[in-house]
PDB file of N, CA and C in Angstrom:
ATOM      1  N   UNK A   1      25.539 -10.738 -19.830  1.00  0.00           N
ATOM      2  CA  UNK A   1      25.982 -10.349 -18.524  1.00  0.00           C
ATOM      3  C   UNK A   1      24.889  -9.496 -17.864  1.00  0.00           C
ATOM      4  N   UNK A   2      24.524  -9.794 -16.485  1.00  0.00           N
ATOM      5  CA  UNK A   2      23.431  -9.297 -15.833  1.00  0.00           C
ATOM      6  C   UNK A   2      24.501  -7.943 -15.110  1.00  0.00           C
ATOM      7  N   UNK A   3      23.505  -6.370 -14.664  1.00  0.00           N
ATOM      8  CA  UNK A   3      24.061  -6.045 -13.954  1.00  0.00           C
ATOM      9  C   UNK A   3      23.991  -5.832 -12.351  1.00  0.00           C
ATOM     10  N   UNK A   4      24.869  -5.381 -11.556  1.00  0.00           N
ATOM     11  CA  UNK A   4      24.814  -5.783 -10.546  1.00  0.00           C
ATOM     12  C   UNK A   4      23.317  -5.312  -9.991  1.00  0.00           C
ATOM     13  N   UNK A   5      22.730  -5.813  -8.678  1.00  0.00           N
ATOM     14  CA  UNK A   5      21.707  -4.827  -8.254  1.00  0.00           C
ATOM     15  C   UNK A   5      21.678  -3.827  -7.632  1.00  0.00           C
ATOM     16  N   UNK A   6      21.122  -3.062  -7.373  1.00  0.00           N
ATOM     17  CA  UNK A   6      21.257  -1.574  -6.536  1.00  0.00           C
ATOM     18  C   UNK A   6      20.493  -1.952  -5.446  1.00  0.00           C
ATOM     19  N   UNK A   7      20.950  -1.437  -4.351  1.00  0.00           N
ATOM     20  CA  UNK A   7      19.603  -1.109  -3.433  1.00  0.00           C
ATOM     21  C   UNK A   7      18.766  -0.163  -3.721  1.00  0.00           C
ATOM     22  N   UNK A   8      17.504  -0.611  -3.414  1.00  0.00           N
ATOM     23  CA  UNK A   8      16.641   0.284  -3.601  1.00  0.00           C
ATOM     24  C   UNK A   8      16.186   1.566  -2.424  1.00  0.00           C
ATOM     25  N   UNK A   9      16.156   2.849  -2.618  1.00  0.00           N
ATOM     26  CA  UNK A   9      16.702   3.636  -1.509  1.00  0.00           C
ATOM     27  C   UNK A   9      15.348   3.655  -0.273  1.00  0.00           C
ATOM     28  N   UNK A  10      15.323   3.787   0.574  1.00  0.00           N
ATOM     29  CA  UNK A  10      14.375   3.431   1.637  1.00  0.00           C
ATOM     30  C   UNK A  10      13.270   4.535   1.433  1.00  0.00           C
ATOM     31  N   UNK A  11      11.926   4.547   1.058  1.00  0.00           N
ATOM     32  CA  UNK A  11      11.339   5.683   0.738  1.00  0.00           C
ATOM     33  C   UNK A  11      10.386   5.838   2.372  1.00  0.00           C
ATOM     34  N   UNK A  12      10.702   7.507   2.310  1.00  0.00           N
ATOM     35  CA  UNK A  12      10.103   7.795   3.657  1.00  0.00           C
ATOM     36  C   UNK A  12       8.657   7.051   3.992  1.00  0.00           C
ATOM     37  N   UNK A  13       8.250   6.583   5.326  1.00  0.00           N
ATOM     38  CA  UNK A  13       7.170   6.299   5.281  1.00  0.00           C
ATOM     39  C   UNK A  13       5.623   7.249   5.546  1.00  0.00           C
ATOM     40  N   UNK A  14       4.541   7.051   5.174  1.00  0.00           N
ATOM     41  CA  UNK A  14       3.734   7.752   5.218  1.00  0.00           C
ATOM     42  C   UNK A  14       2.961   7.327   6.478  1.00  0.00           C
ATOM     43  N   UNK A  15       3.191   8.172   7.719  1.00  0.00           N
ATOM     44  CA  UNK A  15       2.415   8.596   8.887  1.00  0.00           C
ATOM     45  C   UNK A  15       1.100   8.913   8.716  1.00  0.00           C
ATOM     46  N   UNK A  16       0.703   8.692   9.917  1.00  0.00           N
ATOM     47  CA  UNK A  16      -0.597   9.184  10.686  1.00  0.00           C
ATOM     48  C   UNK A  16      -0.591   9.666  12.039  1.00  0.00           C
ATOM     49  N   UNK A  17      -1.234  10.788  12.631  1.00  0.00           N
ATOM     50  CA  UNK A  17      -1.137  10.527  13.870  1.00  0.00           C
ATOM     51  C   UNK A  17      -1.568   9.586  14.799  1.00  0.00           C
ATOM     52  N   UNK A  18      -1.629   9.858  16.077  1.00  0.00           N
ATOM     53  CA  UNK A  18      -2.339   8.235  16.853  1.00  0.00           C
ATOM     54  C   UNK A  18      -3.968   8.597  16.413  1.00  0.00           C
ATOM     55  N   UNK A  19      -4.368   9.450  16.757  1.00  0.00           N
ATOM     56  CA  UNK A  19      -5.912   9.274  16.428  1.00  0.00           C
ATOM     57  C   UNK A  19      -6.246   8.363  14.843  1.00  0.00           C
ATOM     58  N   UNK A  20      -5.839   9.191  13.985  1.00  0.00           N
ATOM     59  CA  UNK A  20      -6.162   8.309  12.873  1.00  0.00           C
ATOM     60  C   UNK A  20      -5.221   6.419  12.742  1.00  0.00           C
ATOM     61  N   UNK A  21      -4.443   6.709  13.517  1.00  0.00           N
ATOM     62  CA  UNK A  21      -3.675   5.299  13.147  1.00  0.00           C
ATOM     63  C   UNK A  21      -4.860   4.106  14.188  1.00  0.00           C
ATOM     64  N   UNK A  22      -5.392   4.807  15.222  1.00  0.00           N
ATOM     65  CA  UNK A  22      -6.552   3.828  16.073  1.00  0.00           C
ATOM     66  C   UNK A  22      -7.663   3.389  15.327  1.00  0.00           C
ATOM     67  N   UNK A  23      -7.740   4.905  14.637  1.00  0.00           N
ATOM     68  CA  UNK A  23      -9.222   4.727  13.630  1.00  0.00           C
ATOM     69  C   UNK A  23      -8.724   3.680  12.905  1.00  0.00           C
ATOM     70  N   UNK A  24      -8.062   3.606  12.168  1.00  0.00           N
ATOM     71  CA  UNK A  24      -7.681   2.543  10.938  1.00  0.00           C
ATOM     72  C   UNK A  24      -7.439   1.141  11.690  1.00  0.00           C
ATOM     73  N   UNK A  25      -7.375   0.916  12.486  1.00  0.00           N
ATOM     74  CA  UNK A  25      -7.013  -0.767  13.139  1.00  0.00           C
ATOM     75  C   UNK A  25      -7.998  -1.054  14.219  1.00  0.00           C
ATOM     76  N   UNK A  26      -9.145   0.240  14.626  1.00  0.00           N
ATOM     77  CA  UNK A  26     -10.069  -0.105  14.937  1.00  0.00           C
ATOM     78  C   UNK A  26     -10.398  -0.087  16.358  1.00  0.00           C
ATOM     79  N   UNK A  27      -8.969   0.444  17.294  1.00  0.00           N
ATOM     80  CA  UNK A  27      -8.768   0.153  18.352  1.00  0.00           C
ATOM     81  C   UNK A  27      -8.878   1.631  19.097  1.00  0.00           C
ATOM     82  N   UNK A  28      -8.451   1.637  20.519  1.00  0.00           N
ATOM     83  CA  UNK A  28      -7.972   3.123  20.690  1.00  0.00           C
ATOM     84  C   UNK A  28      -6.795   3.393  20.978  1.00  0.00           C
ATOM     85  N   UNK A  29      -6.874   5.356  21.091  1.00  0.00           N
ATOM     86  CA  UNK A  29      -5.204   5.694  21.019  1.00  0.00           C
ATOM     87  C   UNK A  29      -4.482   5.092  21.948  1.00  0.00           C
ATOM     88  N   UNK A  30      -5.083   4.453  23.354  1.00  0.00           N
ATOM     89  CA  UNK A  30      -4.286   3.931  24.392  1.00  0.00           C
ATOM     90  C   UNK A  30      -4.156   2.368  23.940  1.00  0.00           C
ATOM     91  N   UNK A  31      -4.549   1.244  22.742  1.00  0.00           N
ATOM     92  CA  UNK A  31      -3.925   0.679  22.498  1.00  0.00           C
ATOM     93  C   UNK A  31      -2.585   0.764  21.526  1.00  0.00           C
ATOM     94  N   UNK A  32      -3.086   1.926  20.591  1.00  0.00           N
ATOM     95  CA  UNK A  32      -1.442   2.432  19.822  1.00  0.00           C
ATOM     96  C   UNK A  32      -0.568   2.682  20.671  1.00  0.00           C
ATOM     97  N   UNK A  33      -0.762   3.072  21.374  1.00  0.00           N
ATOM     98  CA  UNK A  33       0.512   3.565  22.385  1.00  0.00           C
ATOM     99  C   UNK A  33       1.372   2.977  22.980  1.00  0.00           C
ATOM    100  N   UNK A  34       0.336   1.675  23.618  1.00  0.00           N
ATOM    101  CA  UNK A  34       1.025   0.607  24.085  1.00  0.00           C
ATOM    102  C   UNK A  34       1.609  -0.443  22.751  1.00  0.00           C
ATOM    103  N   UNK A  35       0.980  -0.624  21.631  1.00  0.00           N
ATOM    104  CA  UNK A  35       1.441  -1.318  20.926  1.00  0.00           C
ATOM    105  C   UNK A  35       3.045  -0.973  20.532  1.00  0.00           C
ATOM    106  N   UNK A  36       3.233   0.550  20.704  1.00  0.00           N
ATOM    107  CA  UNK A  36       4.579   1.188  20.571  1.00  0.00           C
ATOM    108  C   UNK A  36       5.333   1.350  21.606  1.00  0.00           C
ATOM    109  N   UNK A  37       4.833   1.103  22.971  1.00  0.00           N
ATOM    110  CA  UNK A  37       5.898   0.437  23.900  1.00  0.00           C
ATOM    111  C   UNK A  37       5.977  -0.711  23.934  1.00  0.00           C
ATOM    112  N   UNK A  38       5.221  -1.359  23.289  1.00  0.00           N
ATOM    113  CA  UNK A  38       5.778  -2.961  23.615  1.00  0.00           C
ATOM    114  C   UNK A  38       6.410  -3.339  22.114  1.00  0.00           C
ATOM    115  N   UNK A  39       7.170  -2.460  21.521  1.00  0.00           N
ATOM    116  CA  UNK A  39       7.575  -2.608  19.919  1.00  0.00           C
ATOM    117  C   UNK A  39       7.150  -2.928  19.363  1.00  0.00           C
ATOM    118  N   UNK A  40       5.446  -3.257  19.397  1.00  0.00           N
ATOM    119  CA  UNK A  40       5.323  -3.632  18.001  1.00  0.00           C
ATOM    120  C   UNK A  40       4.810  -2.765  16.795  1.00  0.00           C
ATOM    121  N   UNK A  41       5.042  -1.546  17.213  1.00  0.00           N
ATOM    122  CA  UNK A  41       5.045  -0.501  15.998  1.00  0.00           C
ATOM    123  C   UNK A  41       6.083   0.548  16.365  1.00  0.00           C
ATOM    124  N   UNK A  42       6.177   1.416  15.261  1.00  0.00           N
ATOM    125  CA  UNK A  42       7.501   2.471  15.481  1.00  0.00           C
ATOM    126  C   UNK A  42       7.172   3.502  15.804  1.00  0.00           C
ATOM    127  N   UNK A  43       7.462   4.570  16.521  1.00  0.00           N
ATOM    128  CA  UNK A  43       6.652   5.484  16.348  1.00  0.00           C
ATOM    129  C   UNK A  43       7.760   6.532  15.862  1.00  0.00           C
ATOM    130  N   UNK A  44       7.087   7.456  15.361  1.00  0.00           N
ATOM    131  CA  UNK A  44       7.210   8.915  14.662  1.00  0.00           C
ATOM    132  C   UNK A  44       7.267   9.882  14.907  1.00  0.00           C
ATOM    133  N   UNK A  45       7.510  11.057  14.296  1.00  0.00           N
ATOM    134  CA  UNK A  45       7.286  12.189  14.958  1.00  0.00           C
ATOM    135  C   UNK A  45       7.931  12.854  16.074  1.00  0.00           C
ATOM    136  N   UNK A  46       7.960  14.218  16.384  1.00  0.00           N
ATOM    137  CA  UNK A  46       8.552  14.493  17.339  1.00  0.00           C
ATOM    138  C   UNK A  46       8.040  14.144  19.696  1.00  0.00           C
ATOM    139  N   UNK A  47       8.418  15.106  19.998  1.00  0.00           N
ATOM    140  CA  UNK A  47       8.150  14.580  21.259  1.00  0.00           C
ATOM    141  C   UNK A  47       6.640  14.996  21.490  1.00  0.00           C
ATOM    142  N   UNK A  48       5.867  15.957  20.916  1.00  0.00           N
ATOM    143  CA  UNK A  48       4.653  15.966  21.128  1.00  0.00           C
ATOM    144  C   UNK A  48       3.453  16.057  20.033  1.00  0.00           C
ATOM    145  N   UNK A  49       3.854  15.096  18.994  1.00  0.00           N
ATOM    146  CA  UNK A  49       3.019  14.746  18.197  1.00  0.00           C
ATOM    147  C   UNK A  49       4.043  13.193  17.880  1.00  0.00           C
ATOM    148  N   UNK A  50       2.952  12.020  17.910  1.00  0.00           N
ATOM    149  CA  UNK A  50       3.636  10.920  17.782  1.00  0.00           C
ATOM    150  C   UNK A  50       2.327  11.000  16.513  1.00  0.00           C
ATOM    151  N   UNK A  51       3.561   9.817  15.656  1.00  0.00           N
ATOM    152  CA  UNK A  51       2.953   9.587  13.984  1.00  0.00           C
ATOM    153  C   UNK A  51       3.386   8.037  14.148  1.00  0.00           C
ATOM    154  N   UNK A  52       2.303   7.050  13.619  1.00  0.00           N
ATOM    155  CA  UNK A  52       2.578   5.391  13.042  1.00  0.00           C
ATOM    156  C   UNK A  52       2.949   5.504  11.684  1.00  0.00           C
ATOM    157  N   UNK A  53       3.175   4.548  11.074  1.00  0.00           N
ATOM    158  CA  UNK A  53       4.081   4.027   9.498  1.00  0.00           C
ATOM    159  C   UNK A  53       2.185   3.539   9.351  1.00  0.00           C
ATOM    160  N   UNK A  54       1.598   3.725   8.359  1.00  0.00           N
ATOM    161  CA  UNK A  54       0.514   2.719   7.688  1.00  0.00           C
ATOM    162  C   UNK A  54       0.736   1.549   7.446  1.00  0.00           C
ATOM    163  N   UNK A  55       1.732   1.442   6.846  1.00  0.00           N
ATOM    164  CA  UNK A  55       2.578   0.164   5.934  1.00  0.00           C
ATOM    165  C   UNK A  55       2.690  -0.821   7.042  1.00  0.00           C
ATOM    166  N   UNK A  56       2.799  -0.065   8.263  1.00  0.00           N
ATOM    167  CA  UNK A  56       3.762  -0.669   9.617  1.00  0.00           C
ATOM    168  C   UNK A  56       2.513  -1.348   9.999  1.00  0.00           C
ATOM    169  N   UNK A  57       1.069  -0.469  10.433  1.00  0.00           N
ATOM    170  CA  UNK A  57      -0.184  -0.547  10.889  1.00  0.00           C
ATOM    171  C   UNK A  57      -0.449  -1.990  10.087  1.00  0.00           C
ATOM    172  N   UNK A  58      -0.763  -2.246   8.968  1.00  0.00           N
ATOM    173  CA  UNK A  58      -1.498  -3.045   8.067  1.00  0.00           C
ATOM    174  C   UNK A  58      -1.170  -3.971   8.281  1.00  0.00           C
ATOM    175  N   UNK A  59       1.116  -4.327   8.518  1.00  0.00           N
ATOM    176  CA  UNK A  59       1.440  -5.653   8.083  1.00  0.00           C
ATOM    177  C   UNK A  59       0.701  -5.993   9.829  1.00  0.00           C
ATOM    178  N   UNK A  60       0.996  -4.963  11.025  1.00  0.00           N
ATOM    179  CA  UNK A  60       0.981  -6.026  12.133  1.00  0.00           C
ATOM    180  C   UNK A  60      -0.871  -5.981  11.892  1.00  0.00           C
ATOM    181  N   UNK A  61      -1.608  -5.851  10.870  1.00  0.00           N
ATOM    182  CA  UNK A  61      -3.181  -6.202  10.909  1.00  0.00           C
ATOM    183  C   UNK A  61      -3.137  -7.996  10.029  1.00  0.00           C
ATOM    184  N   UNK A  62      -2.522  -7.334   9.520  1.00  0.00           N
ATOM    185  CA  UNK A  62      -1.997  -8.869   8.590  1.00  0.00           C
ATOM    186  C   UNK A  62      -1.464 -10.356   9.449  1.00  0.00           C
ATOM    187  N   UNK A  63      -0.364  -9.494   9.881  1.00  0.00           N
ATOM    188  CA  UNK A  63       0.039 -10.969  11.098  1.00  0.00           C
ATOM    189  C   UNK A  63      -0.964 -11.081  12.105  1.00  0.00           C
ATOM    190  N   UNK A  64      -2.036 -10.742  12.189  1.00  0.00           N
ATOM    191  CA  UNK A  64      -2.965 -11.053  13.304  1.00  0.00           C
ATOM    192  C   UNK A  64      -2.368 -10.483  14.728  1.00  0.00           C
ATOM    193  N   UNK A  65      -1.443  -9.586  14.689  1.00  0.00           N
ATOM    194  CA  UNK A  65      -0.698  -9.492  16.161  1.00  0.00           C
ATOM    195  C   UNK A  65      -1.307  -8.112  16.861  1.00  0.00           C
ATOM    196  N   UNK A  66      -2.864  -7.751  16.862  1.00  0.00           N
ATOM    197  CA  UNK A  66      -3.325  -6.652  17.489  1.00  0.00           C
ATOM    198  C   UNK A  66      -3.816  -7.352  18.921  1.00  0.00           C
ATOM    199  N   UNK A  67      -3.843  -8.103  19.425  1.00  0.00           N
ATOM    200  CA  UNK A  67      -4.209  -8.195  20.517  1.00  0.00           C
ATOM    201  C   UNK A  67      -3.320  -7.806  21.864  1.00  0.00           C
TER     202      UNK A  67
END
């Protein structure tokens, strides 16, 4: 008998601010910004420090969807 599965609990994600999240995808902070009004990243942080997910950064580097 197998047992049931658990969910696995959601582990916080590890941020950056916008400066470093541009550095890492190569772009600038005024394309993070917009990439997070047009949903395709989440943003973080409170109202005057915004933070990206890495995890978040990489997959949309992965799907090719930075343009």
């Amino acid at each position: 008998m197998t047992e049931p599965s658990r969910p696995t609990p959601k582990s916080k994600p590890r941020t950056v601010p916008t400066e470093l999240a541009a550095l890492a995808m190569g772009v600038t902070q005024a394309t993070i910004r917009k990439w997070a009004s047009r949903g395709k990243l989440t943003r973080h942080g409170g109202p005057r420090r915004a933070e990206y997910d890495l995890d978040e950064l990489f997959a949309l580097a992965r799907r090719g969807e930075t343009e």
